[in-house]
PDB file of N, CA and C in Angstrom:
ATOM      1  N   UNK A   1       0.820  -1.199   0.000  1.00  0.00           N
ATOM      2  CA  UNK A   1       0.000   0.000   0.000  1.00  0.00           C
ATOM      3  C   UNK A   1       0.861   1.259   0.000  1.00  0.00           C
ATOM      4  N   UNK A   2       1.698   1.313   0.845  1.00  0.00           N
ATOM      5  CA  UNK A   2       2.643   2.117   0.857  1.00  0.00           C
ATOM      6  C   UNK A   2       3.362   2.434  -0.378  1.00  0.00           C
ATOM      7  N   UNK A   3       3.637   1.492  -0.709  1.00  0.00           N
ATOM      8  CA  UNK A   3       4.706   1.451  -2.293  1.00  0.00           C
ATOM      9  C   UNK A   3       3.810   2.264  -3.434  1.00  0.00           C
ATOM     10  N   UNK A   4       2.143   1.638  -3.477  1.00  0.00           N
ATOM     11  CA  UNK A   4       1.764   2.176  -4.308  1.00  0.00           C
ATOM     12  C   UNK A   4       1.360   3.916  -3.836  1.00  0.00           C
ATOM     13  N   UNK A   5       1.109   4.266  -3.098  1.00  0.00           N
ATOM     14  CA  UNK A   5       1.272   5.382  -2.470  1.00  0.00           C
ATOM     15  C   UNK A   5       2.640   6.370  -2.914  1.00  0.00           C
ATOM     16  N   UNK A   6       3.606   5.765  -2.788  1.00  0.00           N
ATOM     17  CA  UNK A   6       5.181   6.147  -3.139  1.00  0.00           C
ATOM     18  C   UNK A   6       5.093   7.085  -4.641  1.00  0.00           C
ATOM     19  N   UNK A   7       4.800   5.510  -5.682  1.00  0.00           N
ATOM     20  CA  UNK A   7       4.848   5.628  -6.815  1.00  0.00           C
ATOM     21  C   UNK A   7       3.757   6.662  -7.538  1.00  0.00           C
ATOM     22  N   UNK A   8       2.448   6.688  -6.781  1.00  0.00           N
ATOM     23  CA  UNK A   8       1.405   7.842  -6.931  1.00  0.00           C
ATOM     24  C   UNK A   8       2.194   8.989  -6.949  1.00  0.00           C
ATOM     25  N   UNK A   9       2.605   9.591  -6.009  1.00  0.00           N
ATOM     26  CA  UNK A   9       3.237  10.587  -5.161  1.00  0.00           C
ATOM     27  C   UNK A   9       4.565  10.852  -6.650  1.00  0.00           C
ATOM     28  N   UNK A  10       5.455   9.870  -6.681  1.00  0.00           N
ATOM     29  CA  UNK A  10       6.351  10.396  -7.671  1.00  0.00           C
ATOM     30  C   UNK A  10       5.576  10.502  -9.351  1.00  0.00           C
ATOM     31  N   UNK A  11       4.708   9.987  -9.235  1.00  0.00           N
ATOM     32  CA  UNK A  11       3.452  10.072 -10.958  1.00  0.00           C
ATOM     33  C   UNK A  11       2.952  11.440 -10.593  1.00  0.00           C
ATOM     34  N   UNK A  12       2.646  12.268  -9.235  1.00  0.00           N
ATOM     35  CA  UNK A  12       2.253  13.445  -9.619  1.00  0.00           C
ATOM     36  C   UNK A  12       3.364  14.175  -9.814  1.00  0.00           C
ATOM     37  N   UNK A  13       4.361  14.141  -8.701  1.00  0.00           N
ATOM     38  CA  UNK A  13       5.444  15.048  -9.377  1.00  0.00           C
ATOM     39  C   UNK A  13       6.175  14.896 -10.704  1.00  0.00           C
ATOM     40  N   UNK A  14       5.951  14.340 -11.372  1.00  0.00           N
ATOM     41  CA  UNK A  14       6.495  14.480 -12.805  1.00  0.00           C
ATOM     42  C   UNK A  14       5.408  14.722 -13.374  1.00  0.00           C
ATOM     43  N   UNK A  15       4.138  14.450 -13.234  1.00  0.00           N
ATOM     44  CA  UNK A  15       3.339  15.334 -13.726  1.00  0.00           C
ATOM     45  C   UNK A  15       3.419  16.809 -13.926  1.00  0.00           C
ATOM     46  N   UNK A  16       3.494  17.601 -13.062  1.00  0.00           N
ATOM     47  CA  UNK A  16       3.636  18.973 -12.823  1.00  0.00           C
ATOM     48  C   UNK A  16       4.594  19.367 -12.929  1.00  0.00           C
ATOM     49  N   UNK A  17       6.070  18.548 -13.173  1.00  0.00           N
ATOM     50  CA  UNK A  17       7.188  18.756 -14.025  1.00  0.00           C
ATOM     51  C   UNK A  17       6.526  18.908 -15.546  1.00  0.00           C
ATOM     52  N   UNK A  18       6.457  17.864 -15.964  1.00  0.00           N
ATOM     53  CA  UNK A  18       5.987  18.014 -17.742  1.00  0.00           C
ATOM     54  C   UNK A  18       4.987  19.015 -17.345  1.00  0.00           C
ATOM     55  N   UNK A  19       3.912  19.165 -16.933  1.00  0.00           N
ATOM     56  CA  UNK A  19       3.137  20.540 -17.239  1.00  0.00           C
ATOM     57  C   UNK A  19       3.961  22.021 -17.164  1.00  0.00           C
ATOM     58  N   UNK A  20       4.646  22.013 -16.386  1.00  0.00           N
ATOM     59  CA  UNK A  20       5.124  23.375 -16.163  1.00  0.00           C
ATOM     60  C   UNK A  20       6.743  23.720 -17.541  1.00  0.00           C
ATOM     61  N   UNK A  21       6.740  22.319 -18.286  1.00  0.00           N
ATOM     62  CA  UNK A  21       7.502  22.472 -19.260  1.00  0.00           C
ATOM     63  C   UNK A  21       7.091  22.200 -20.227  1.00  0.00           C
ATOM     64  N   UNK A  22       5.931  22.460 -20.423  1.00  0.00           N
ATOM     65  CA  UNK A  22       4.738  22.155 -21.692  1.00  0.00           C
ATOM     66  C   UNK A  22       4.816  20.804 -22.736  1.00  0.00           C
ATOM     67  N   UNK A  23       4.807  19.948 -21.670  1.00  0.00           N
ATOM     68  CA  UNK A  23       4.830  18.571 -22.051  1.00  0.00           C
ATOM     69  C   UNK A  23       3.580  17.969 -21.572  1.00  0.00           C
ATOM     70  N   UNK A  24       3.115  16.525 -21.897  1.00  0.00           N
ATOM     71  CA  UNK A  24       2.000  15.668 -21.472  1.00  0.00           C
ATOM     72  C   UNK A  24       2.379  15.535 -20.427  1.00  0.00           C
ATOM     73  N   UNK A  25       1.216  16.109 -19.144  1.00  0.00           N
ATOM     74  CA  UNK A  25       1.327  15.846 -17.691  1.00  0.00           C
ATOM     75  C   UNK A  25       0.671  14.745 -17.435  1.00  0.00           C
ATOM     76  N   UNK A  26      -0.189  13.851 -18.192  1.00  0.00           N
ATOM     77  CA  UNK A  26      -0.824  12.766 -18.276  1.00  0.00           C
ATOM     78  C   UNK A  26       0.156  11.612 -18.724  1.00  0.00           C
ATOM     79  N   UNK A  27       0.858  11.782 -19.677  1.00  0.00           N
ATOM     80  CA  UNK A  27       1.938  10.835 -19.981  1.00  0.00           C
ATOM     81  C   UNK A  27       2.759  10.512 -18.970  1.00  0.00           C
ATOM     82  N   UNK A  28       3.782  11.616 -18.510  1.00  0.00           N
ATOM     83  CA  UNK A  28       4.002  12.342 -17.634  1.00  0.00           C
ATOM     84  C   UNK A  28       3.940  11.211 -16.592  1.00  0.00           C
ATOM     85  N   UNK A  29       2.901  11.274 -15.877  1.00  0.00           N
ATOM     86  CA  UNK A  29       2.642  10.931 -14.947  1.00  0.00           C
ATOM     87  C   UNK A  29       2.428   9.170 -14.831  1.00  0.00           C
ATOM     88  N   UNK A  30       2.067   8.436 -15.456  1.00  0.00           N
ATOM     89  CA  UNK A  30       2.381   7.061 -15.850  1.00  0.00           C
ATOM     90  C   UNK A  30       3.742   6.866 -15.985  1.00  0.00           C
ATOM     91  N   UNK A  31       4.551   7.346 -17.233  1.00  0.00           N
ATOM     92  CA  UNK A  31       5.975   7.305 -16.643  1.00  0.00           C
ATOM     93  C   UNK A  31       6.625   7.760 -15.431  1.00  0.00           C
ATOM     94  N   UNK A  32       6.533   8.706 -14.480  1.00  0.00           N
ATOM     95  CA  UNK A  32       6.732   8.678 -12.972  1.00  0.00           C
ATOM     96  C   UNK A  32       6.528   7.657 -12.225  1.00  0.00           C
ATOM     97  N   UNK A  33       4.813   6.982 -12.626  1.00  0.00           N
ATOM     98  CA  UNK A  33       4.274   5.972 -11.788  1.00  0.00           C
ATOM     99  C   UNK A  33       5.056   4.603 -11.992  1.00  0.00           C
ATOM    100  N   UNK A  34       5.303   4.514 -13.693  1.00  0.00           N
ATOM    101  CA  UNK A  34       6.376   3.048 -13.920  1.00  0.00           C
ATOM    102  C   UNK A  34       8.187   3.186 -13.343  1.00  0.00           C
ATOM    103  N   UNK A  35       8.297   4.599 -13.723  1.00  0.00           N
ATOM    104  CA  UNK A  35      10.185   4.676 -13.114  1.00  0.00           C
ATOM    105  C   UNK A  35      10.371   5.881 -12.778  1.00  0.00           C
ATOM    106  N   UNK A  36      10.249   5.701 -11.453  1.00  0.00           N
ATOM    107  CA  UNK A  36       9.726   7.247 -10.974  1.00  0.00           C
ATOM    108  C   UNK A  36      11.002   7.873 -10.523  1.00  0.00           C
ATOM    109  N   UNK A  37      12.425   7.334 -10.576  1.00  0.00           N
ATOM    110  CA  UNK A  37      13.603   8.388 -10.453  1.00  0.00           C
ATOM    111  C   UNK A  37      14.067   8.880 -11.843  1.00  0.00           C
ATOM    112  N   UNK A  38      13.789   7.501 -12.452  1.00  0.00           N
ATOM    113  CA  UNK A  38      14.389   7.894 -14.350  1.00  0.00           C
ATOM    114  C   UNK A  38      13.228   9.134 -14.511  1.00  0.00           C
ATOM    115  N   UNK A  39      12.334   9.527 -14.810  1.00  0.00           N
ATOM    116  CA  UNK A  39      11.361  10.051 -15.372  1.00  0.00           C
ATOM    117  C   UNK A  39      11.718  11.306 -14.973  1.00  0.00           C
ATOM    118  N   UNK A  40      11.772  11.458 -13.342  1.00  0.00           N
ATOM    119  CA  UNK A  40      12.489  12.661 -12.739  1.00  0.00           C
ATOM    120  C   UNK A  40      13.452  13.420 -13.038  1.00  0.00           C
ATOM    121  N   UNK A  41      14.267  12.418 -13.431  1.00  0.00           N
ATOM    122  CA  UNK A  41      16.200  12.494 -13.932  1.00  0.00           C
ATOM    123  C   UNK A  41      15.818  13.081 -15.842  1.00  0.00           C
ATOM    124  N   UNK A  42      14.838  12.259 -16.397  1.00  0.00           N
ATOM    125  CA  UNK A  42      14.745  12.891 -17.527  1.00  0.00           C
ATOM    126  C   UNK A  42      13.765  14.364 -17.693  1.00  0.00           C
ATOM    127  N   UNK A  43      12.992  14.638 -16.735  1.00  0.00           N
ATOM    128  CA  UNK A  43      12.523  16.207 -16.915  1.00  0.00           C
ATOM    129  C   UNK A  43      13.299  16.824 -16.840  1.00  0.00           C
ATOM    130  N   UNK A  44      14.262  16.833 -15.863  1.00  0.00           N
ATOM    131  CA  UNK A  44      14.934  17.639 -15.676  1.00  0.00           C
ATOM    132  C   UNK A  44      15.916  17.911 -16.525  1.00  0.00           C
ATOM    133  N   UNK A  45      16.466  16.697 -17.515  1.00  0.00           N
ATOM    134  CA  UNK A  45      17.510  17.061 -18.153  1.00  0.00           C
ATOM    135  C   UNK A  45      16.696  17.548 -19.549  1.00  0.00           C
ATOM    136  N   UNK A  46      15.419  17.166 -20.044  1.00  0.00           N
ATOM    137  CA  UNK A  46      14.979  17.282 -21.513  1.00  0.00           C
ATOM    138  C   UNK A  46      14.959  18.955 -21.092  1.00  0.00           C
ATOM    139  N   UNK A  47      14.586  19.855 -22.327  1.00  0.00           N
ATOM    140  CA  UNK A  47      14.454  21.201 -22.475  1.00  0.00           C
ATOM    141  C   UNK A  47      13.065  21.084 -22.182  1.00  0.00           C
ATOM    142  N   UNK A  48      12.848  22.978 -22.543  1.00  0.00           N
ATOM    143  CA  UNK A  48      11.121  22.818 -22.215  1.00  0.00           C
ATOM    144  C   UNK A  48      10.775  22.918 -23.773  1.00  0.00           C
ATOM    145  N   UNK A  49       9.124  22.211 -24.120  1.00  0.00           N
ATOM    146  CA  UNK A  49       8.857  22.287 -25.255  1.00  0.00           C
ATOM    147  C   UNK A  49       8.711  23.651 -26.042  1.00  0.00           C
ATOM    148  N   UNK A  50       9.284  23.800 -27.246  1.00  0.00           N
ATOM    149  CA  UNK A  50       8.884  25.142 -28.044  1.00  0.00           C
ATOM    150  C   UNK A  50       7.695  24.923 -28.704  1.00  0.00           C
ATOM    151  N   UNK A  51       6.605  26.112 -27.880  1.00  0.00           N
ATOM    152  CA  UNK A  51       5.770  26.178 -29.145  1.00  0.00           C
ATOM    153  C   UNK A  51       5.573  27.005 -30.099  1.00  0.00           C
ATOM    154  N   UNK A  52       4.977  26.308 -31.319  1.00  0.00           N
ATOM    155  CA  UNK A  52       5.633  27.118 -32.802  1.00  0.00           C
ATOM    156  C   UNK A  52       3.711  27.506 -33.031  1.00  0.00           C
ATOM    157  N   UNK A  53       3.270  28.189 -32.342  1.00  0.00           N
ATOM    158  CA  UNK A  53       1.550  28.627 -32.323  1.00  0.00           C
ATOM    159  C   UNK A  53       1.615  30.149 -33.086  1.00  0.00           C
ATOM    160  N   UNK A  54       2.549  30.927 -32.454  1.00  0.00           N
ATOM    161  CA  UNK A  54       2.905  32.131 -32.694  1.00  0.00           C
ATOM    162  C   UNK A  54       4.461  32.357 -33.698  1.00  0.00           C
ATOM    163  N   UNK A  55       4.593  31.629 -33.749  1.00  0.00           N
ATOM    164  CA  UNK A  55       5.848  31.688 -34.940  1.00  0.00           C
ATOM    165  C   UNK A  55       5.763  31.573 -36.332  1.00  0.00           C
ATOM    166  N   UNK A  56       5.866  33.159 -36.577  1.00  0.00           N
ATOM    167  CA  UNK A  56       5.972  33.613 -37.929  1.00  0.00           C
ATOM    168  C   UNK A  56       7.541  33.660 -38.499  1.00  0.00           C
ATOM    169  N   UNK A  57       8.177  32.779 -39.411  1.00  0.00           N
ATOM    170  CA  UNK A  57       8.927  33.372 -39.708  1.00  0.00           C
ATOM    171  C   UNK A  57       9.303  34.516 -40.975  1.00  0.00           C
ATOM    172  N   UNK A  58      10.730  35.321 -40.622  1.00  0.00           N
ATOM    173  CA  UNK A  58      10.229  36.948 -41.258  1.00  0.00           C
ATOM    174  C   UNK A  58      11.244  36.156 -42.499  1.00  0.00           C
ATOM    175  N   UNK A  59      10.547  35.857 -43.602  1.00  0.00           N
ATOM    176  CA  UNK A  59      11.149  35.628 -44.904  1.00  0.00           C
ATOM    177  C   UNK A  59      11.868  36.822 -45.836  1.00  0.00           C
ATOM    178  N   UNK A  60      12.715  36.750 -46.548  1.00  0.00           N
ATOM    179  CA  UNK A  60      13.235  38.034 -47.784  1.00  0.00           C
ATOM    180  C   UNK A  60      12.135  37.348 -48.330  1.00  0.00           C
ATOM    181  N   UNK A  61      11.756  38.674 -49.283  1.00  0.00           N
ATOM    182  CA  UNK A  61      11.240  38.448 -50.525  1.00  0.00           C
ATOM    183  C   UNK A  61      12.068  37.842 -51.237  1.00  0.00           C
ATOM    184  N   UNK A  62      11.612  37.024 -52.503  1.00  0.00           N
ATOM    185  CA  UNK A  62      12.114  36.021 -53.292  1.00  0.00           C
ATOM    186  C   UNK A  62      11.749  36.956 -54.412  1.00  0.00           C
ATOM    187  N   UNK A  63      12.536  36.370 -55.776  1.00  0.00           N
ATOM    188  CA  UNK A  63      12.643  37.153 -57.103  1.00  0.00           C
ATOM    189  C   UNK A  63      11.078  37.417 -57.309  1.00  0.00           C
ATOM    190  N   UNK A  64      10.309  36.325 -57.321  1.00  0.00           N
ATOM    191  CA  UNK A  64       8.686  37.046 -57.909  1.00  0.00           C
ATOM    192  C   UNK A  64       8.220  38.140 -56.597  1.00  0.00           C
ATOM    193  N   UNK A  65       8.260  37.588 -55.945  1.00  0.00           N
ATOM    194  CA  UNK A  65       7.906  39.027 -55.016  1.00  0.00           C
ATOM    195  C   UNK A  65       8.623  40.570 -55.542  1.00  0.00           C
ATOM    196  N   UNK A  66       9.704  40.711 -55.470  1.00  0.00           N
ATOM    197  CA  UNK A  66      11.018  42.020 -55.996  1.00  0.00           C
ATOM    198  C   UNK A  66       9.982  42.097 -57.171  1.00  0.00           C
ATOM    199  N   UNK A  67      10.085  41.542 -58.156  1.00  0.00           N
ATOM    200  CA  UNK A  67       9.488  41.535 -59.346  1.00  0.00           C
ATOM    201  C   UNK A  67       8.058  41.967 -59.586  1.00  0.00           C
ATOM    202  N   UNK A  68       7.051  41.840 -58.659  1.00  0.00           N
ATOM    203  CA  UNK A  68       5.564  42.225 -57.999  1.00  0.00           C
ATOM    204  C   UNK A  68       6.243  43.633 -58.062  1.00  0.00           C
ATOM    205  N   UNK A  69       7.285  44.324 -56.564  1.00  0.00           N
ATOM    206  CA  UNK A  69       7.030  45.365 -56.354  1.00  0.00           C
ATOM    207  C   UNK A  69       7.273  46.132 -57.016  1.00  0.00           C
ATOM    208  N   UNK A  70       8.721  46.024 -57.798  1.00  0.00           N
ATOM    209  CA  UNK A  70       9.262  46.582 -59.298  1.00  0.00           C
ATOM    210  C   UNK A  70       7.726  47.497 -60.082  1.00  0.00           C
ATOM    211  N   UNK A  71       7.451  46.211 -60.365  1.00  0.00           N
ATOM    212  CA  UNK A  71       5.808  45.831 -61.559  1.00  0.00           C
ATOM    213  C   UNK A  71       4.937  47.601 -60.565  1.00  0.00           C
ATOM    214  N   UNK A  72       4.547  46.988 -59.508  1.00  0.00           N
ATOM    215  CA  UNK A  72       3.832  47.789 -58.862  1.00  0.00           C
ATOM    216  C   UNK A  72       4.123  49.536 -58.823  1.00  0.00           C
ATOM    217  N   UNK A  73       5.636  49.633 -58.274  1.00  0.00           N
ATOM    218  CA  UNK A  73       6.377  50.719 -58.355  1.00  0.00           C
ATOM    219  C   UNK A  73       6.310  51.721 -60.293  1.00  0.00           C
ATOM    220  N   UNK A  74       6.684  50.757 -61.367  1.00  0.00           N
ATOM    221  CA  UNK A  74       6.340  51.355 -62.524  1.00  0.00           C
ATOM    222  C   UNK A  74       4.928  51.657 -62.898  1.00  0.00           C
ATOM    223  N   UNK A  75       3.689  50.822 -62.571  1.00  0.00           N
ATOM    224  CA  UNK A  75       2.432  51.669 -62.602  1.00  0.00           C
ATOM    225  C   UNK A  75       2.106  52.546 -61.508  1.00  0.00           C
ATOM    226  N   UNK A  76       2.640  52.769 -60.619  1.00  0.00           N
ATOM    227  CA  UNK A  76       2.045  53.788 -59.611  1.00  0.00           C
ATOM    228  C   UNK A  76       2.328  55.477 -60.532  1.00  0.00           C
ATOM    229  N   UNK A  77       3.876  55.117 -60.673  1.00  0.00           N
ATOM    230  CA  UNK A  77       5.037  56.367 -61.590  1.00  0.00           C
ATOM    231  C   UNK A  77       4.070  56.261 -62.903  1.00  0.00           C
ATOM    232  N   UNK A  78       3.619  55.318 -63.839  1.00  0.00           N
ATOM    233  CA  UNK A  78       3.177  55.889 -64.726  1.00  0.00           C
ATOM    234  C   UNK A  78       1.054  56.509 -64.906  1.00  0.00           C
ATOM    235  N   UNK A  79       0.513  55.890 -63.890  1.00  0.00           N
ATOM    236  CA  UNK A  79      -0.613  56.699 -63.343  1.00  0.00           C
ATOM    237  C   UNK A  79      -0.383  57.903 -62.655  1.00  0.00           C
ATOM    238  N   UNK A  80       0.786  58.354 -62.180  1.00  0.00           N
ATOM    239  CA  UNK A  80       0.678  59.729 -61.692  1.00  0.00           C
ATOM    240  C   UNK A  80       1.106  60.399 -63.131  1.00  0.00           C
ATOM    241  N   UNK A  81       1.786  59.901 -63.793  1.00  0.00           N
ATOM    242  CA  UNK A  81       2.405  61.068 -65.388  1.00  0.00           C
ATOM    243  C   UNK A  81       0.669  61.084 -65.948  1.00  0.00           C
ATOM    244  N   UNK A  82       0.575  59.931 -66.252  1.00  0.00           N
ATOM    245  CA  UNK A  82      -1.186  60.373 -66.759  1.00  0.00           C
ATOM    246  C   UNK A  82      -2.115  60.960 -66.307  1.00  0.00           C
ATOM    247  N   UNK A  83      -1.761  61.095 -64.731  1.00  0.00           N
ATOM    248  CA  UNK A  83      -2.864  62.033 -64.260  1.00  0.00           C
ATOM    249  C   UNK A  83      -2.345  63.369 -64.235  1.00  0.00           C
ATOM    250  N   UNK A  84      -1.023  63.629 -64.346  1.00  0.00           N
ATOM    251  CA  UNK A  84      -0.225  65.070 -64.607  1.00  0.00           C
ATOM    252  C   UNK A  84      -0.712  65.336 -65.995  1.00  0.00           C
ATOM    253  N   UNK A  85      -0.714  64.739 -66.957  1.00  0.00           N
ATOM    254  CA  UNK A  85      -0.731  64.662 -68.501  1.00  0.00           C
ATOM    255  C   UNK A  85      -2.657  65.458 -68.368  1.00  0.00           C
ATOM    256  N   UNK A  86      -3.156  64.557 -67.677  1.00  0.00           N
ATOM    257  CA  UNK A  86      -4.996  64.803 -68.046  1.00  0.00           C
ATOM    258  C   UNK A  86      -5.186  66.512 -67.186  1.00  0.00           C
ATOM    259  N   UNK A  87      -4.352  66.496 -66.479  1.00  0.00           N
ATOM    260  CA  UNK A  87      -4.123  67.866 -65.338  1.00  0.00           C
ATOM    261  C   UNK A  87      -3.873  68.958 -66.507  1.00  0.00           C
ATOM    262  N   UNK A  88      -2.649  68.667 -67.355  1.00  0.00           N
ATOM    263  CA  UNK A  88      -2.139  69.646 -68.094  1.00  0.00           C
ATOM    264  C   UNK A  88      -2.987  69.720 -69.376  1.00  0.00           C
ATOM    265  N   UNK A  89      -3.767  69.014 -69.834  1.00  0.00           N
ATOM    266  CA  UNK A  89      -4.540  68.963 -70.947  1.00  0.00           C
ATOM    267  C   UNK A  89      -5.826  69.615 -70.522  1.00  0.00           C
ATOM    268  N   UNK A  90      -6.370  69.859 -68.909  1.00  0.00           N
ATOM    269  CA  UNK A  90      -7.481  70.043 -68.836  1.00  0.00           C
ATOM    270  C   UNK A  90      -7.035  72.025 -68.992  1.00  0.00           C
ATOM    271  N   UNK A  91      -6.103  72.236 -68.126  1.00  0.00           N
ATOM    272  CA  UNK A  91      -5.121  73.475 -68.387  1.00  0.00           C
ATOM    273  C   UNK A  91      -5.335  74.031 -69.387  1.00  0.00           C
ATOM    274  N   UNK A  92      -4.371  73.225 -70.514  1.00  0.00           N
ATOM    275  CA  UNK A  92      -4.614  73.750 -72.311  1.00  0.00           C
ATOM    276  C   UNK A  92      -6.035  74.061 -72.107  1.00  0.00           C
ATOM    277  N   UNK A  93      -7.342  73.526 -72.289  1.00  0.00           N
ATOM    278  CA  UNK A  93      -7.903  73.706 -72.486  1.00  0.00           C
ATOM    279  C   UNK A  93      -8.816  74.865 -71.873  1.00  0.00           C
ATOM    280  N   UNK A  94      -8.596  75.074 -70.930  1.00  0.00           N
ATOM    281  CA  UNK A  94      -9.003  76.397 -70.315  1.00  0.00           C
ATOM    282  C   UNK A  94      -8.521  78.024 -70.652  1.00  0.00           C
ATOM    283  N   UNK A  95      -7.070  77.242 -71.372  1.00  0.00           N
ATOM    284  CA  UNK A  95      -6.246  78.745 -71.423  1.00  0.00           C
ATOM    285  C   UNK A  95      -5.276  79.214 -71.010  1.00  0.00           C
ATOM    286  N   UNK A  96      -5.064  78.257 -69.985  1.00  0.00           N
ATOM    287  CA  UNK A  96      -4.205  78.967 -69.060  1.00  0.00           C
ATOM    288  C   UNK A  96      -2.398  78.292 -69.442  1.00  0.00           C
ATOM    289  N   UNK A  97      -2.663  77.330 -70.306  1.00  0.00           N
ATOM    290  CA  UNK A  97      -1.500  77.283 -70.964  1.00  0.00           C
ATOM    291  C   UNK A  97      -1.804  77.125 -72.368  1.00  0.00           C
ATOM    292  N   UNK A  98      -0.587  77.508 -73.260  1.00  0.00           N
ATOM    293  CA  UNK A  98      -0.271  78.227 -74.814  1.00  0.00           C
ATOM    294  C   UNK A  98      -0.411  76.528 -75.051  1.00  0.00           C
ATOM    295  N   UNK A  99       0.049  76.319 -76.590  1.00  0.00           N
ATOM    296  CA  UNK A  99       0.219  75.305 -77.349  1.00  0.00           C
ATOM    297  C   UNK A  99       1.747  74.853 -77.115  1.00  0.00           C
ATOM    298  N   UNK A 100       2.807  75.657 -77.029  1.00  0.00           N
ATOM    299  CA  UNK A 100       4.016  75.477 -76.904  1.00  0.00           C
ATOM    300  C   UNK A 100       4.788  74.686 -75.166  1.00  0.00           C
ATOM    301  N   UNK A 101       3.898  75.605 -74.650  1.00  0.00           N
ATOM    302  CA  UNK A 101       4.308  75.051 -73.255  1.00  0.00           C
ATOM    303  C   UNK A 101       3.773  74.120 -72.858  1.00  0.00           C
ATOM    304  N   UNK A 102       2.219  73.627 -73.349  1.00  0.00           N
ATOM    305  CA  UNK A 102       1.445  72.259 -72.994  1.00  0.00           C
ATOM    306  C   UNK A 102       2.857  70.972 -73.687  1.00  0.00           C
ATOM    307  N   UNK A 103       3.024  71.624 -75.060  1.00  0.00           N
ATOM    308  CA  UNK A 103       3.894  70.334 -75.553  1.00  0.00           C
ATOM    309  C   UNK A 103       5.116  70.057 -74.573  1.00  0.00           C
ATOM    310  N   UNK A 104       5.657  71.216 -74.698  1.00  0.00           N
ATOM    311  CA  UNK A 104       7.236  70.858 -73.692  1.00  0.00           C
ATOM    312  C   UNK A 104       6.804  69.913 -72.410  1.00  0.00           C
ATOM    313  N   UNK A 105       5.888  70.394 -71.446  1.00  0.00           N
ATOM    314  CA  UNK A 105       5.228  69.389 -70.063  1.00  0.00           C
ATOM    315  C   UNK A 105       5.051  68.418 -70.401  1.00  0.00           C
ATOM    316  N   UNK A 106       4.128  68.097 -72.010  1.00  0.00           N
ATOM    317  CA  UNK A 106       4.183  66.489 -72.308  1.00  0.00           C
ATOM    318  C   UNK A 106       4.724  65.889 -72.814  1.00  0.00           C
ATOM    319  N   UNK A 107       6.238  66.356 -73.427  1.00  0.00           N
ATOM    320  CA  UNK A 107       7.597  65.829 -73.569  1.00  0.00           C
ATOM    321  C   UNK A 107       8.101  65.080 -72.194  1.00  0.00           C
ATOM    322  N   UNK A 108       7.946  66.300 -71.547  1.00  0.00           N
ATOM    323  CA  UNK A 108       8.728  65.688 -70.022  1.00  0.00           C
ATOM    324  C   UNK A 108       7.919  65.125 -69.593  1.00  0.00           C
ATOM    325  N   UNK A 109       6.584  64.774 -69.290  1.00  0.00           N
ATOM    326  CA  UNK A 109       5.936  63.777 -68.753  1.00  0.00           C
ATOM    327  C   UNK A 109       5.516  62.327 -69.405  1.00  0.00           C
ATOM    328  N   UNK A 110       6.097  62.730 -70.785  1.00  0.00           N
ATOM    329  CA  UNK A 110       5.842  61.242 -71.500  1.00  0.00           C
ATOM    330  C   UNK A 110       7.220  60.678 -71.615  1.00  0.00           C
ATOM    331  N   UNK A 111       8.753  61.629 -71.204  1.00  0.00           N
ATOM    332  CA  UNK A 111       9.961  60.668 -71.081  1.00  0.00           C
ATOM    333  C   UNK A 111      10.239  60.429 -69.339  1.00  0.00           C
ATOM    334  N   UNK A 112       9.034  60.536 -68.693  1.00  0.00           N
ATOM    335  CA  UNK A 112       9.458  59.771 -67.166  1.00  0.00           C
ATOM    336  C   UNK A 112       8.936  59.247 -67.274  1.00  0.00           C
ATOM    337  N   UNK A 113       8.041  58.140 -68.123  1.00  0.00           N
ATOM    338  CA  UNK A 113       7.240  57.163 -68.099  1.00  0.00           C
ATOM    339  C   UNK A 113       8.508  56.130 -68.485  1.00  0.00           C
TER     340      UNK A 113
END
């Protein structure tokens, strides 16, 4: 009675070893109850478990990605020249710029494209 008492006693404490090192405290605890100094001797020496719940790892972008932002970066630059271009055409048309100076702006806004 005693003995099994013993072996209870060392099945909880390795229980609450593996729990508090995020291991099976149920496993745990059967191995305490079958070899209850080994089991002891091995919590203590195993690490505690890593959990990977929250682990993102931070990757480089890879060539198609670079290549996405590239892509992305040349239509942003060439929707702003076209909306400079529709800006300066709405201009011409009001008056407020000549024929000569509308062209020169859409020289320079059609060689930053």
């Amino acid at each position: 009675m005693i003995v099994l008492l013993v072996l209870f006693s060392f099945g909880l404490i390795a229980a609450a070893i593996a729990s508090g090192r995020r291991r099976s405290g149920v496993g745990w605890f059967f191995v305490g109850f079958c070899f209850p100094l080994l089991s002891l001797i091995l919590l203590l020496v195993l690490p505690p478990v890593i959990s990977l719940d929250n682990y993102v790892p931070e990757l480089e972008p890879g060539p198609w990605q670079i290549q996405q932002q590239q892509f992305a970066a040349a239509q942003t630059k060439s929707n702003q020249a076209l909306d400079a271009l529709a800006r300066l055409t709405d201009l011409k048309d009001r008056g407020a710029l000549d024929e000569s100076e509308f062209a020169a702006k859409k020289a320079e806004l059609l060689a930053s494209i």
